[in-house]
Protein backbone atom coordinates (compact mmCIF):
# COMPACT_ATOMS: atom_id res chain seq x y z
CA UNK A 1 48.43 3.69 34.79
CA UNK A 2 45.74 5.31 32.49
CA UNK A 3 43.83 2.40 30.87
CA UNK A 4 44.21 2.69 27.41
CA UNK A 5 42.19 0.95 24.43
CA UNK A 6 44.94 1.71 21.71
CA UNK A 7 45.52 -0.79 19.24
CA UNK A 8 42.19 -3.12 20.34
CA UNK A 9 39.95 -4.33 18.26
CA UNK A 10 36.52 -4.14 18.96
CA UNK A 11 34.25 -6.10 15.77
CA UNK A 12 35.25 -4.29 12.87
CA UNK A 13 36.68 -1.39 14.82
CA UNK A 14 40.48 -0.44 16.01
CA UNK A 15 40.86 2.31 18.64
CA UNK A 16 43.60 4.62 17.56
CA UNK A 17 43.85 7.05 19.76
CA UNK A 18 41.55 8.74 22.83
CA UNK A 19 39.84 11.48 20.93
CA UNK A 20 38.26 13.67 24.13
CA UNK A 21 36.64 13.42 27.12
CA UNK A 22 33.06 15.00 27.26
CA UNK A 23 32.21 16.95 30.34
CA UNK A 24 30.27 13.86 31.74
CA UNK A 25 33.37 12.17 32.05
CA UNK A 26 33.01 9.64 28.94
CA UNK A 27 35.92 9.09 26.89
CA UNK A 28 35.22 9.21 22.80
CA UNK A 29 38.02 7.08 20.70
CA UNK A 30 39.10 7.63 17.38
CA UNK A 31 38.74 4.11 15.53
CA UNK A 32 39.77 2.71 11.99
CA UNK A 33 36.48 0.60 11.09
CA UNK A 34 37.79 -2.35 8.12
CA UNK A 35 36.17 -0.39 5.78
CA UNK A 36 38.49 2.28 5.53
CA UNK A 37 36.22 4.56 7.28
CA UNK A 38 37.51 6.39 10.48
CA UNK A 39 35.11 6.93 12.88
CA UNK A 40 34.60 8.13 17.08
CA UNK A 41 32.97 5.93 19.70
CA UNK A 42 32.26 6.39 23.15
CA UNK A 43 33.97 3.47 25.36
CA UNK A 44 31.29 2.52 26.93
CA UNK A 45 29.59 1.39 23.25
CA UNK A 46 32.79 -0.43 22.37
CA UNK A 47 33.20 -2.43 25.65
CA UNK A 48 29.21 -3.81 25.53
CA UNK A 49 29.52 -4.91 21.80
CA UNK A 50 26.75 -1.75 20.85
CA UNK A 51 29.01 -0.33 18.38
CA UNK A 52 31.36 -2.67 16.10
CA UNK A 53 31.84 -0.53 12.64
CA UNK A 54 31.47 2.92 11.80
CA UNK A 55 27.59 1.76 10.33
CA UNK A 56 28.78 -0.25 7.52
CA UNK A 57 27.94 -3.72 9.39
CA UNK A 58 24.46 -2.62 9.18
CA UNK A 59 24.11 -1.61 6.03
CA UNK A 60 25.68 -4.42 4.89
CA UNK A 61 22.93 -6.46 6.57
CA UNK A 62 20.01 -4.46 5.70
CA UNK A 63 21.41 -4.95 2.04
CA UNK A 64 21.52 -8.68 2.45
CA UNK A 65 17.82 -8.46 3.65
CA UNK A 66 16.79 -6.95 0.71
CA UNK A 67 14.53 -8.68 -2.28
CA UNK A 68 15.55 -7.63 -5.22
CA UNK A 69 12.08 -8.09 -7.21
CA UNK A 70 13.80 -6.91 -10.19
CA UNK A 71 12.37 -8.61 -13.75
CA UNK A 72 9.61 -10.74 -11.46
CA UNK A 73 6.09 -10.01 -12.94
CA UNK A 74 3.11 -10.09 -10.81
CA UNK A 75 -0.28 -9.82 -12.69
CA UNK A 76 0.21 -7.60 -15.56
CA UNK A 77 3.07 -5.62 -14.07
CA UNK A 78 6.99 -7.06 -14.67
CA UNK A 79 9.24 -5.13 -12.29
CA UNK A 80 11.82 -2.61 -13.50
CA UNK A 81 13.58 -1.41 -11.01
CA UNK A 82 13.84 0.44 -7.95
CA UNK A 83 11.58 3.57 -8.58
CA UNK A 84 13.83 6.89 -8.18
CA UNK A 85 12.42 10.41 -6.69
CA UNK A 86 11.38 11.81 -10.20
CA UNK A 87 9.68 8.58 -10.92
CA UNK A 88 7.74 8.52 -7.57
CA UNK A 89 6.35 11.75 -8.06
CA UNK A 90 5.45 11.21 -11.66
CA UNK A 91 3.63 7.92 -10.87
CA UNK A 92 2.69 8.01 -7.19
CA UNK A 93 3.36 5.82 -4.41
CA UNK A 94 0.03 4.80 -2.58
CA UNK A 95 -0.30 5.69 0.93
CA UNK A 96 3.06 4.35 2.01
CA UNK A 97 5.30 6.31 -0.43
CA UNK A 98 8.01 8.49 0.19
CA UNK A 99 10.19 10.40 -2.05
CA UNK A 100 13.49 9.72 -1.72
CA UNK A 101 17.44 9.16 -3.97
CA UNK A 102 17.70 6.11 -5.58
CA UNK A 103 17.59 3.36 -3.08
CA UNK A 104 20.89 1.94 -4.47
CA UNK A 105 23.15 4.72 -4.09
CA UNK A 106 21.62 5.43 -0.91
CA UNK A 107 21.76 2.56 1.80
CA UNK A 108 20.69 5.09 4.61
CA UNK A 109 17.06 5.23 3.25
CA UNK A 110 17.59 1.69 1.77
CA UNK A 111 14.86 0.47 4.19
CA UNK A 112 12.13 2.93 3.56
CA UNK A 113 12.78 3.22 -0.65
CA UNK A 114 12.99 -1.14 -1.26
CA UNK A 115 9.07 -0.75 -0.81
CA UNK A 116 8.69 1.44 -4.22
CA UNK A 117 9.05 -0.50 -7.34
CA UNK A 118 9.13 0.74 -10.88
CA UNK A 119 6.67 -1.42 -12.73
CA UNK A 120 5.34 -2.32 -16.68
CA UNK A 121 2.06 -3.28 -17.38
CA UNK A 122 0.96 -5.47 -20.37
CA UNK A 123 -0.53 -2.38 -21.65
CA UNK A 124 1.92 -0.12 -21.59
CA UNK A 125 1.60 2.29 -18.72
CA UNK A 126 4.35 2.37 -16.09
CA UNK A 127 3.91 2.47 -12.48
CA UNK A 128 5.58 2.37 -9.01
CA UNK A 129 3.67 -0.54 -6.70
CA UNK A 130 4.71 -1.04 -3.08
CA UNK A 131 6.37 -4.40 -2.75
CA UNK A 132 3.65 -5.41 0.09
CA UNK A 133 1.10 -4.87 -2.84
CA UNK A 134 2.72 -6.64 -5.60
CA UNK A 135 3.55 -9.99 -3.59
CA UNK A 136 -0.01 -10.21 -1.88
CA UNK A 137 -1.54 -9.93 -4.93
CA UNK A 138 -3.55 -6.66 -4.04
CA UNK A 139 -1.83 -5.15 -7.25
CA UNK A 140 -2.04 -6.74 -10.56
CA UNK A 141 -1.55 -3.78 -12.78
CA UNK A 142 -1.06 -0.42 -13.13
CA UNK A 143 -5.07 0.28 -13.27
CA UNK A 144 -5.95 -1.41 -16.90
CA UNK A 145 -7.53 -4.15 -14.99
CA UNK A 146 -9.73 -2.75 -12.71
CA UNK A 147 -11.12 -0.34 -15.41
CA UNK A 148 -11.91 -3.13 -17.46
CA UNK A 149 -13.53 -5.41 -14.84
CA UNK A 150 -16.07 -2.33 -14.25
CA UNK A 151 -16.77 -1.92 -17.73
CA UNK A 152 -17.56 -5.74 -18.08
CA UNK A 153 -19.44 -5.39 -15.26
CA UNK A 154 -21.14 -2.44 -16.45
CA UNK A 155 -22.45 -4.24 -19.46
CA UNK A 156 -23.09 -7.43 -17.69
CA UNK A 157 -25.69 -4.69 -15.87
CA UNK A 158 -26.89 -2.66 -18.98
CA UNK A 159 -30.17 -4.32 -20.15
CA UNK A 160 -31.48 -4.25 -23.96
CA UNK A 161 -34.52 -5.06 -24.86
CA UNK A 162 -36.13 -4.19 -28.34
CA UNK A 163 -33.36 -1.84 -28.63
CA UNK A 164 -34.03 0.05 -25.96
CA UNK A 165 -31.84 0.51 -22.41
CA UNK A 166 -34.09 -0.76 -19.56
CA UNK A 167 -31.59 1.17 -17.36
CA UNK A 168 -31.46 4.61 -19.07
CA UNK A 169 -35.31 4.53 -19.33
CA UNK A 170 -35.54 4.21 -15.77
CA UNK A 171 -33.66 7.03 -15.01
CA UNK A 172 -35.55 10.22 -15.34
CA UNK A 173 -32.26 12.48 -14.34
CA UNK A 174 -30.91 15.76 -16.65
CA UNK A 175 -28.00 14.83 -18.13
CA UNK A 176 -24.93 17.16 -17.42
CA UNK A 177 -25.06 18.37 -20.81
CA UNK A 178 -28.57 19.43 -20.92
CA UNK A 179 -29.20 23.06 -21.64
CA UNK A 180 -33.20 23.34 -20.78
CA UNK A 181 -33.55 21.75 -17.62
CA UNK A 182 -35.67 18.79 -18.72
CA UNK A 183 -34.68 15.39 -20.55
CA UNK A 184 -35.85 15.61 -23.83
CA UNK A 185 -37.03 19.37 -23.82
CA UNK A 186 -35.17 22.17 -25.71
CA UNK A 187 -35.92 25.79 -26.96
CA UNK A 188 -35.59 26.73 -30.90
CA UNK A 189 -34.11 29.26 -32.41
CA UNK A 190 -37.59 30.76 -32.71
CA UNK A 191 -37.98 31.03 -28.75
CA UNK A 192 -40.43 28.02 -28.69
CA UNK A 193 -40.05 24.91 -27.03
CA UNK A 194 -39.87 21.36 -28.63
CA UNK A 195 -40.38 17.97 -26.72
CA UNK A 196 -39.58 14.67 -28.02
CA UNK A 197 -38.87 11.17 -26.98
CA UNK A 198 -36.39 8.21 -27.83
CA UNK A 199 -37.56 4.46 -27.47
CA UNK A 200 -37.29 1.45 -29.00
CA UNK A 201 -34.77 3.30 -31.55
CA UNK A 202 -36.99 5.56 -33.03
CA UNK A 203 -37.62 9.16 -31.84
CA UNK A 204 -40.78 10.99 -31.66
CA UNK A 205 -41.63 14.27 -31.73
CA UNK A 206 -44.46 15.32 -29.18
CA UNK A 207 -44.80 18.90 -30.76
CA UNK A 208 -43.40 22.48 -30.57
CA UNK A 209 -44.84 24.71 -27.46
CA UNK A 210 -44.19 28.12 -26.73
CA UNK A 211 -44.37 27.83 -23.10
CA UNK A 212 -41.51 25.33 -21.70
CA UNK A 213 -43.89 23.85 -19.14
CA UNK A 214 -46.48 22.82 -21.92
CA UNK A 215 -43.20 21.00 -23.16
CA UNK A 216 -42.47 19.35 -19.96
CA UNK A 217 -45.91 17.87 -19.43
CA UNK A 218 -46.17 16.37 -22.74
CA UNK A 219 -42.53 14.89 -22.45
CA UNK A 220 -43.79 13.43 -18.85
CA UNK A 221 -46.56 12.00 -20.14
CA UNK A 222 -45.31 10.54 -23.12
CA UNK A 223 -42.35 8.57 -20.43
CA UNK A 224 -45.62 7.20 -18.65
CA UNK A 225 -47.44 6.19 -21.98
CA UNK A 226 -44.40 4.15 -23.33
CA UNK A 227 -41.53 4.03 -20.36
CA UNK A 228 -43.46 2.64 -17.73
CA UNK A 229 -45.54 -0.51 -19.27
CA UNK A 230 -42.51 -1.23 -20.69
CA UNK A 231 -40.37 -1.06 -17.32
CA UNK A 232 -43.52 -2.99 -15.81
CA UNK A 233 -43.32 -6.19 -18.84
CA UNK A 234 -39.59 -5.89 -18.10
CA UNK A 235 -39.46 -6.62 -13.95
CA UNK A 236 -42.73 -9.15 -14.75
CA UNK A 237 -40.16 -11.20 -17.45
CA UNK A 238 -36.87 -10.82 -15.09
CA UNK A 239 -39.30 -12.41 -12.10
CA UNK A 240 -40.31 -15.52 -13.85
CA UNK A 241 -36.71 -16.11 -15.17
CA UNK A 242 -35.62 -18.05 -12.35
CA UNK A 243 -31.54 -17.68 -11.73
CA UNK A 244 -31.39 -14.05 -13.59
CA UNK A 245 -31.07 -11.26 -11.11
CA UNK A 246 -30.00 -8.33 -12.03
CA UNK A 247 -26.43 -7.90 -11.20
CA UNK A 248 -25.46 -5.92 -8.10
CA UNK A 249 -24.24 -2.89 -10.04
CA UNK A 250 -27.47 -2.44 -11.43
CA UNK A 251 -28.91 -2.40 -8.27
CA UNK A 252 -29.09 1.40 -8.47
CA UNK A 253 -31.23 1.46 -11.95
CA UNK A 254 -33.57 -1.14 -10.07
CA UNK A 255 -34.40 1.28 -7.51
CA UNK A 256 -35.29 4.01 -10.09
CA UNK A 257 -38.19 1.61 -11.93
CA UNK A 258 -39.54 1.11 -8.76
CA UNK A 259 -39.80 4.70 -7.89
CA UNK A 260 -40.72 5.75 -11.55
CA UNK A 261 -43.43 3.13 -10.98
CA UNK A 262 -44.84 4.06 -7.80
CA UNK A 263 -45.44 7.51 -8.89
C-alpha cells in the first residue's frame, strides 16, 4: 500500500494531494497552509518539522520581533516612521542602508528595512537614522548638533586680543579668494602694486609699487614689525596664566606662531 500523507497535518500545513515525484526520487505535496495560502513541500521537510506553513509562521515571528520606534525621540530626532525607498535615497542611510519597499507592506525585506527610520529634528531637517544608531546614542540629530558643537568649539579656540585674531595673524596662508598671490598685496587699475596691512582694527597702507615683489617685501616686513612681537606678548601672557591652554582645535594656529617665530 502506497503510504500516503493526505489529509495530515503537519504545523500549520495539510497535505492535499502528492504533487510529483522529482527524478531523485523525493515526493513534493500539495498543502493548504491556515493561512489560506496553498503551497508544495517535499516530505522529507514535513516529516522533520523543517517546514510547518507556506512562510507565514516566520513572518509572523520576525514581525513580533520587531520594535516599532515609532513617535520615540532620541536626542533631537522624534521618529516618524519607517523610512520608504524615495525617502532613503533622498536622505541617506549611513553605511548600513539599503533601498528597499516600505518595510510594512513588505515582510520579506522586513528584517533588513526595520534598521532605517524616518526621523525629525528639533530644527527642522528630516532624516533616516539606523535604529543601532538612534538607541546607542551615536545619533542625536540629523547633523544640527555636531555643526554647532564645532562652531562653539571654534570660538572657544579663536583668540582676541586688542581686536585683533591671534589665530589669523599667525597664519601667513593666501586665502582662496586672493587674486595676487600674496596676503595683503594687489595690483591697481594703473598696473601698480599696493601693499597694506590689517591689525588691531585699523589698516595701513605700506605704499603703491610698481614691481609686485617691492610689494611683497614691504607687506613681509610690516607682519614682522607688528605680527610677531605681538604673537611673542601673546604665548608670554597664555604661559603665565596657569589652567588656560589653548584648546585642542587651536592646536593647528599654535604651530603656525611658532614657525612664524622661528623664522
Amino acid at each position: 500500500m502506497q503510504d500516503t500523507l493526505v489529509g495530515k497535518k503537519f504545523g500549520n500545513l495539510v497535505v492535499q494531494k502528492l504533487a510529483y515525484r522529482g527524478k531523485d526520487s523525493k515526493k513534493y505535496w500539495e498543502c493548504q497552509c491556515g493561512c489560506g495560502r496553498v503551497c508544495l513541500v517535499q516530505e522529507s521537510h514535513l516529516k522533520n518539522g523543517h517546514t510547518k506553513s507556506c512562510g507565514c509562521l516566520r513572518k509572523k515571528r520576525m514581525t513580533n520581533r520587531w520594535l516599532d520606534l515609532t513617535g520615540q525621540r532620541y536626542g533631537r530626532l522624534v521618529v516618524q516612521r519607517l523610512a520608504n525607498q524615495d525617502e532613503i535615497s533622498a536622505y541617506g542611510t549611513g553605511k548600513e542602508g539599503e533601498p528597499g519597499k516600505i518595510a510594512e507592506e513588505n515582510a520579506g525585506v522586513l528584517g533588513r528595512l526595520q534598521d532605517l527610520w524616518l526621523c525629525r529634528c528639533d530644527c527642522g531637517n528630516v532624516c533616516v537614522c539606523q535604529k543601532e544608531n538612534l538607541r546607542d546614542g551615536k545619533t542625536k540629530s540629523c547633523g544640527c548638533f555636531r555643526n554647532e558643537t564645532r562652531q562653539k568649539n571654534m570660538r572657544k579656540a579663536i583668540h582676541f586680543v586688542d581686536g585683533t585674531c591671534v589665530e589669523r595673524i599667525a597664519c601667513r596662508k593666501t586665502c582662496v579668494n586672493n587674486t595676487s598671490g600674496h596676503r595683503g598685496v594687489y595690483r591697481r587699475s594703473n598696473g601698480t602694486w599696493r601693499a597694506s596691512i590689517g591689525f588691531q582694527g585699523k589698516v595701513y597702507n605700506l605704499g603703491t609699487f610698481t614691481a609686485f615683489n617691492e610689494a611683497v617685501q614691504a607687506r613681509v616686513k610690516a607682519e614682522k614689525e607688528l605680527y610677531d612681537p605681538f604673537i611673542r606678548s601673546f604665548q608670554a601672557q597664555k604661559k603665565k596664566t596657569s589652567g588656560n591652554e589653548i584648546p585642542s582645535c587651536a592646536v593647528g594656529a599654535e604651530k603656525q606662531m611658532e614657525e612664524v617665530l622661528a623664522e
